[in-house]
Each structure stands twice: as C-alpha cells, then as structure tokens.
N, C-alpha and C. Protein backbone atom coordinates (compact mmCIF):
# COMPACT_ATOMS: atom_id res chain seq x y z
N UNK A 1 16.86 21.96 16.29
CA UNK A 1 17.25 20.94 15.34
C UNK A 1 17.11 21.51 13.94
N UNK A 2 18.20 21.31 13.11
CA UNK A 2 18.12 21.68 11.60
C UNK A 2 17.15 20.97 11.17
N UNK A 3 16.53 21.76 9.75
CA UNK A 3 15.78 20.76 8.95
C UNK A 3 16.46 19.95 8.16
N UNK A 4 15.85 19.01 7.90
CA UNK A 4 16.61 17.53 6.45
C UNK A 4 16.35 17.90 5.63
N UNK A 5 16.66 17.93 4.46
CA UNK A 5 15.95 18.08 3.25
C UNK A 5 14.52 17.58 3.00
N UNK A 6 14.70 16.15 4.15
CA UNK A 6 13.27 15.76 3.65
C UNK A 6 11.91 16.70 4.18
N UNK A 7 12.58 17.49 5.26
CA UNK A 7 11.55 18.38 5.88
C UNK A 7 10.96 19.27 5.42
N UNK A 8 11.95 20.00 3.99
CA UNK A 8 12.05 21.15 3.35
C UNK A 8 11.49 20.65 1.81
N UNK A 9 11.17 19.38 1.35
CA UNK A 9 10.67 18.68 0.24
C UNK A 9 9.24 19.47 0.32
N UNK A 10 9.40 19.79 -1.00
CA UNK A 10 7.82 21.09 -1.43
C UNK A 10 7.00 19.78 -1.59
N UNK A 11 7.36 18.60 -2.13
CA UNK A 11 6.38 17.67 -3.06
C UNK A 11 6.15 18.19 -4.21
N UNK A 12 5.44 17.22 -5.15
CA UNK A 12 4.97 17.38 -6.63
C UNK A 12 4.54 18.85 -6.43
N UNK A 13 4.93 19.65 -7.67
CA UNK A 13 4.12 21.21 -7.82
C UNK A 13 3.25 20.68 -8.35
N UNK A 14 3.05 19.43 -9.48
CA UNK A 14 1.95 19.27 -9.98
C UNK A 14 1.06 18.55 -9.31
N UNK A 15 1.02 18.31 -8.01
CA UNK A 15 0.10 17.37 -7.36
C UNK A 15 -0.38 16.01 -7.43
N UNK A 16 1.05 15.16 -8.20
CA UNK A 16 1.03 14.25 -8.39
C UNK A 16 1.67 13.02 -7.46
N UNK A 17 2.57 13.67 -6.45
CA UNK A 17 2.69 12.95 -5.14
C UNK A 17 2.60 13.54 -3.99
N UNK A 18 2.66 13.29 -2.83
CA UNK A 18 2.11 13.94 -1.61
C UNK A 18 3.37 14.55 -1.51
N UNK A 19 3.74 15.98 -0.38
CA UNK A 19 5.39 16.31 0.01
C UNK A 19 6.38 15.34 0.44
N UNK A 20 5.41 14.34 1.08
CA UNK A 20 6.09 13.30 1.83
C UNK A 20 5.62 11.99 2.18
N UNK A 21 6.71 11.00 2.39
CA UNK A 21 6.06 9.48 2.07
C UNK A 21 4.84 9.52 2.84
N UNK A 22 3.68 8.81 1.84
CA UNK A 22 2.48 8.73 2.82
C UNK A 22 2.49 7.97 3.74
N UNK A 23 1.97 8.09 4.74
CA UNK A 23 1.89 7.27 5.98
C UNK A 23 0.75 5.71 5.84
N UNK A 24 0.96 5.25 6.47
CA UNK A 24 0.03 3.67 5.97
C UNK A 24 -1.29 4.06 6.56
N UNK A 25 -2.42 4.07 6.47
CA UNK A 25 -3.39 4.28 6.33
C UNK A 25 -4.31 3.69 7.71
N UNK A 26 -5.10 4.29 8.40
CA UNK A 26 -5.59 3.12 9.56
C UNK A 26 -6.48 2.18 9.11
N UNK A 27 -6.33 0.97 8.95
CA UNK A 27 -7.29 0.35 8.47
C UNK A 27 -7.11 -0.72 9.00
N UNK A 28 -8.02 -1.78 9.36
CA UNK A 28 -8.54 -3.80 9.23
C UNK A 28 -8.05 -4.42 8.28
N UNK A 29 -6.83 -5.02 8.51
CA UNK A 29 -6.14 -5.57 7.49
C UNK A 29 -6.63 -7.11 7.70
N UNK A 30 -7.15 -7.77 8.46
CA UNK A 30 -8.14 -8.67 8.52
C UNK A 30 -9.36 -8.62 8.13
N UNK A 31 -10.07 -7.81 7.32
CA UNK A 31 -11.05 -7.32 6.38
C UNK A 31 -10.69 -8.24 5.14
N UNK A 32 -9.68 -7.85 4.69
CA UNK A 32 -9.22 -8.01 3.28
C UNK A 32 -8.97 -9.60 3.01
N UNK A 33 -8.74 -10.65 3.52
CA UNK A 33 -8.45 -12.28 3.63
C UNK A 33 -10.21 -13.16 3.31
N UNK A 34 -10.08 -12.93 2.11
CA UNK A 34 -11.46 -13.73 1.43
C UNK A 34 -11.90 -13.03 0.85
N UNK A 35 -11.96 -11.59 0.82
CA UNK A 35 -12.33 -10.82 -0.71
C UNK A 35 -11.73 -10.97 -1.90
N UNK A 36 -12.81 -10.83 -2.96
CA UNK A 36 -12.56 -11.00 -4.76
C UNK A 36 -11.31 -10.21 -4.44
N UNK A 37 -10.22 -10.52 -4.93
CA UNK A 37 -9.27 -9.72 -5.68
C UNK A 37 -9.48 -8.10 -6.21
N UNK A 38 -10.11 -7.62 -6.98
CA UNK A 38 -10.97 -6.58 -7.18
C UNK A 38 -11.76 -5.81 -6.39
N UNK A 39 -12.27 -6.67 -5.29
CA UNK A 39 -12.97 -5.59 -4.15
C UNK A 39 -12.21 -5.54 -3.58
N UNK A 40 -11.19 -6.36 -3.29
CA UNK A 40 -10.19 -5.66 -1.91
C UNK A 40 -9.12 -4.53 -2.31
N UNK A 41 -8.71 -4.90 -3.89
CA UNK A 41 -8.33 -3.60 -4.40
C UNK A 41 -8.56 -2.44 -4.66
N UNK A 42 -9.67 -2.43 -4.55
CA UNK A 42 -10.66 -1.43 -4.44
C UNK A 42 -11.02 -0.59 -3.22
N UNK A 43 -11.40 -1.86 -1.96
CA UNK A 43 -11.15 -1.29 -1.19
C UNK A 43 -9.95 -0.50 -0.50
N UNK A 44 -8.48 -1.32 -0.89
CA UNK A 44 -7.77 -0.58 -0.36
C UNK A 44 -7.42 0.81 -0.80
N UNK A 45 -7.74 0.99 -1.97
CA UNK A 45 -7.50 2.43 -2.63
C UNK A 45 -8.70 3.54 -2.06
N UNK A 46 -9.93 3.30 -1.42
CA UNK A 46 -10.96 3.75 -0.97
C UNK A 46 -10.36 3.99 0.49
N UNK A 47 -9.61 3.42 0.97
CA UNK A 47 -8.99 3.44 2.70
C UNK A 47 -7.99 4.33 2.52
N UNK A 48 -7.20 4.77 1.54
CA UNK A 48 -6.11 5.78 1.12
C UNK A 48 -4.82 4.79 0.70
N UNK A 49 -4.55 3.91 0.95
CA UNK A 49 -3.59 2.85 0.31
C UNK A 49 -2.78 3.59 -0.80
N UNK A 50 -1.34 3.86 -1.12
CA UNK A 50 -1.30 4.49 -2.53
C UNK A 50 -0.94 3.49 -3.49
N UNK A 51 0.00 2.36 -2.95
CA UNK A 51 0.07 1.48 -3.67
C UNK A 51 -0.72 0.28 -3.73
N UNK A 52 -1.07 -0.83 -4.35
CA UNK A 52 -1.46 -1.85 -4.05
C UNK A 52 -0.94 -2.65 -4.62
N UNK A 53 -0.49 -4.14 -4.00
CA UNK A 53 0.33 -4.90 -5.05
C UNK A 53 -0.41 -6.22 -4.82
N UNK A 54 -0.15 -6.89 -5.66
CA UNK A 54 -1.46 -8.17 -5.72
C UNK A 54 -0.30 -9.53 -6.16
N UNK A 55 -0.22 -10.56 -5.76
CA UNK A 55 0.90 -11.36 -5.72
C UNK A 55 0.41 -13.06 -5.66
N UNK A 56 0.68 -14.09 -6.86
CA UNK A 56 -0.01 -15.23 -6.63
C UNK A 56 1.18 -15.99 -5.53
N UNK A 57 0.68 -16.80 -4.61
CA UNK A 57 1.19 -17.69 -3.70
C UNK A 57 2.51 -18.08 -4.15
N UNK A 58 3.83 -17.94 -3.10
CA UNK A 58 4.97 -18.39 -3.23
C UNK A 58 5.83 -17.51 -4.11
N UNK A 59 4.98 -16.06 -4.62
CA UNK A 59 5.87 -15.51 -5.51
C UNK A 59 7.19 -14.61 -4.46
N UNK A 60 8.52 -14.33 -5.53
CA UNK A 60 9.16 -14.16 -4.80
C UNK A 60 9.75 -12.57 -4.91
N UNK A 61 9.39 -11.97 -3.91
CA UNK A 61 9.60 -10.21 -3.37
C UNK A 61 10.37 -9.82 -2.76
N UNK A 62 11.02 -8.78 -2.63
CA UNK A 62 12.00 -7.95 -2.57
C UNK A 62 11.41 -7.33 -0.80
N UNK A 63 12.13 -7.77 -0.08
CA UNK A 63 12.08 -7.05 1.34
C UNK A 63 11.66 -5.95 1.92
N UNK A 64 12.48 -4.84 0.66
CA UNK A 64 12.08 -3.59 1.36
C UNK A 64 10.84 -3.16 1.80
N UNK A 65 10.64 -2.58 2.85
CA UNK A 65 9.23 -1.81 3.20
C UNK A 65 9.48 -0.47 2.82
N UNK A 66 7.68 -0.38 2.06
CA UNK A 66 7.66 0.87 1.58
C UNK A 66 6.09 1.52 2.14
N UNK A 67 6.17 2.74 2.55
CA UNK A 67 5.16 2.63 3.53
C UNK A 67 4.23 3.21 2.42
N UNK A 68 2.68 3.05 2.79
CA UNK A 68 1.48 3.41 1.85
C UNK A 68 1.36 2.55 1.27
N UNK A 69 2.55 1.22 0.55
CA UNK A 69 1.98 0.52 0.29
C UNK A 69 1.45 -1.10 0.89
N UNK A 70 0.40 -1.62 0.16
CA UNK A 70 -0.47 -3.02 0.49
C UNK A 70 -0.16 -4.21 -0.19
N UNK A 71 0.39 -5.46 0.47
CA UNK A 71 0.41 -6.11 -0.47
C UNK A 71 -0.41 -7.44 -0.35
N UNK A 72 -1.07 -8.14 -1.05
CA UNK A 72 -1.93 -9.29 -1.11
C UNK A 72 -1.36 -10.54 -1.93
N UNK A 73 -1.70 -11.64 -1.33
CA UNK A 73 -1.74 -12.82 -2.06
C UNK A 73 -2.84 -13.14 -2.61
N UNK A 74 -2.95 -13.55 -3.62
CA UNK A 74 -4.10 -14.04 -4.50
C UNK A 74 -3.99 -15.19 -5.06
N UNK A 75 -4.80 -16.18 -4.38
CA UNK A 75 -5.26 -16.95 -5.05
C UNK A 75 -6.61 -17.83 -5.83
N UNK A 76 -6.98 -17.65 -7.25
CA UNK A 76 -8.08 -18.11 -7.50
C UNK A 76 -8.92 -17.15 -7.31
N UNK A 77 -8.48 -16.24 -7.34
CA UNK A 77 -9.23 -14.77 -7.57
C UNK A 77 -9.66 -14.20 -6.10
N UNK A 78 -9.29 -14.87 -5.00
CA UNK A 78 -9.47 -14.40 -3.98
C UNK A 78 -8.37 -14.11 -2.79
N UNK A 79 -8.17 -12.87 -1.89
CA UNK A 79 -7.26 -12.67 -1.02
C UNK A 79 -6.55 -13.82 -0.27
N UNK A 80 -5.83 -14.18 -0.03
CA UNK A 80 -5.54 -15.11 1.29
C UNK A 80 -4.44 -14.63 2.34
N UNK A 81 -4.00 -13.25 2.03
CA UNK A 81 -3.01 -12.62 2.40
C UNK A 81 -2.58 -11.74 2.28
N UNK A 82 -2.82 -10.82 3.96
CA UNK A 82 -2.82 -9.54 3.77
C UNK A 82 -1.35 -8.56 4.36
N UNK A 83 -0.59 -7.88 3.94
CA UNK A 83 0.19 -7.15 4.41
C UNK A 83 0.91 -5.72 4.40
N UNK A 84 1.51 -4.86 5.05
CA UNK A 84 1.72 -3.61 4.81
C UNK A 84 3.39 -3.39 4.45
N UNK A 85 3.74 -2.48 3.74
CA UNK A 85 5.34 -2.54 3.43
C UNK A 85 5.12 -2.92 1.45
C-alpha cells in the first residue's frame, strides 16, 4: 500500500503539534459530571486532552468531530456534561 501524505506528515519542526491528529486519550469521562469547571479542565489537560472546550447549556455547536478534543457543559461553575469530538 502507498503512503498518504498524511503518513509522510513530518509534524511541527518546531514541536508545536504532534505529526499527527492526536488520538483521544483513555480516560473516565464519567469522572468529569460535577467537577468545578477548572478542575475538570485541568484535569482533562493532565489526561493528555489537547483541546478543551467548555460550553454553557443549550449553546449551539458545530457537529464536526475532532479527535483530542473534550467538550463540557457548564453550568454554575460546574460540569454537567461530558463529551469527546
């Protein structure tokens, strides 16, 4: 099988992104549903997470899945909703 380009992607020379999309991280995404806002952001960047996105109830988002990243509902300063993409 030929390579893709994406196979042959050096990544950042400066080491500012990985060669290739990061993979989602193994983690308890039922952990995160009642933590401060702040610790769970925290935590997820401590689990390898690259993105984290933090979102108050009913806001309205764009479909695509993007892998590495986390996204949360927040309300009242606390998680109520946890997801990957």
């Amino acid at each position: 099988m030929a390579p893709t380009p994406h196979d042959q992607d050096p990544g950042g020379q400066d080491g500012r992104r990985p060669p290739f999309p990061a993979p989602n991280p193994h983690d308890d995404l039922g952990a995160y549903p009642g933590l401060p806002q702040a610790q769970a952001e925290q935590r997820a960047y401590d689990r390898g997470w690259q993105t984290v996105r933090s979102l108050p109830p009913d806001a309205v988002v764009t479909m695509e899945y993007m892998a590495g990243r986390l996204n949360f509902t927040v309300a009242d300063g606390r998680v109520q909703r946890c997801w990957m993409g």
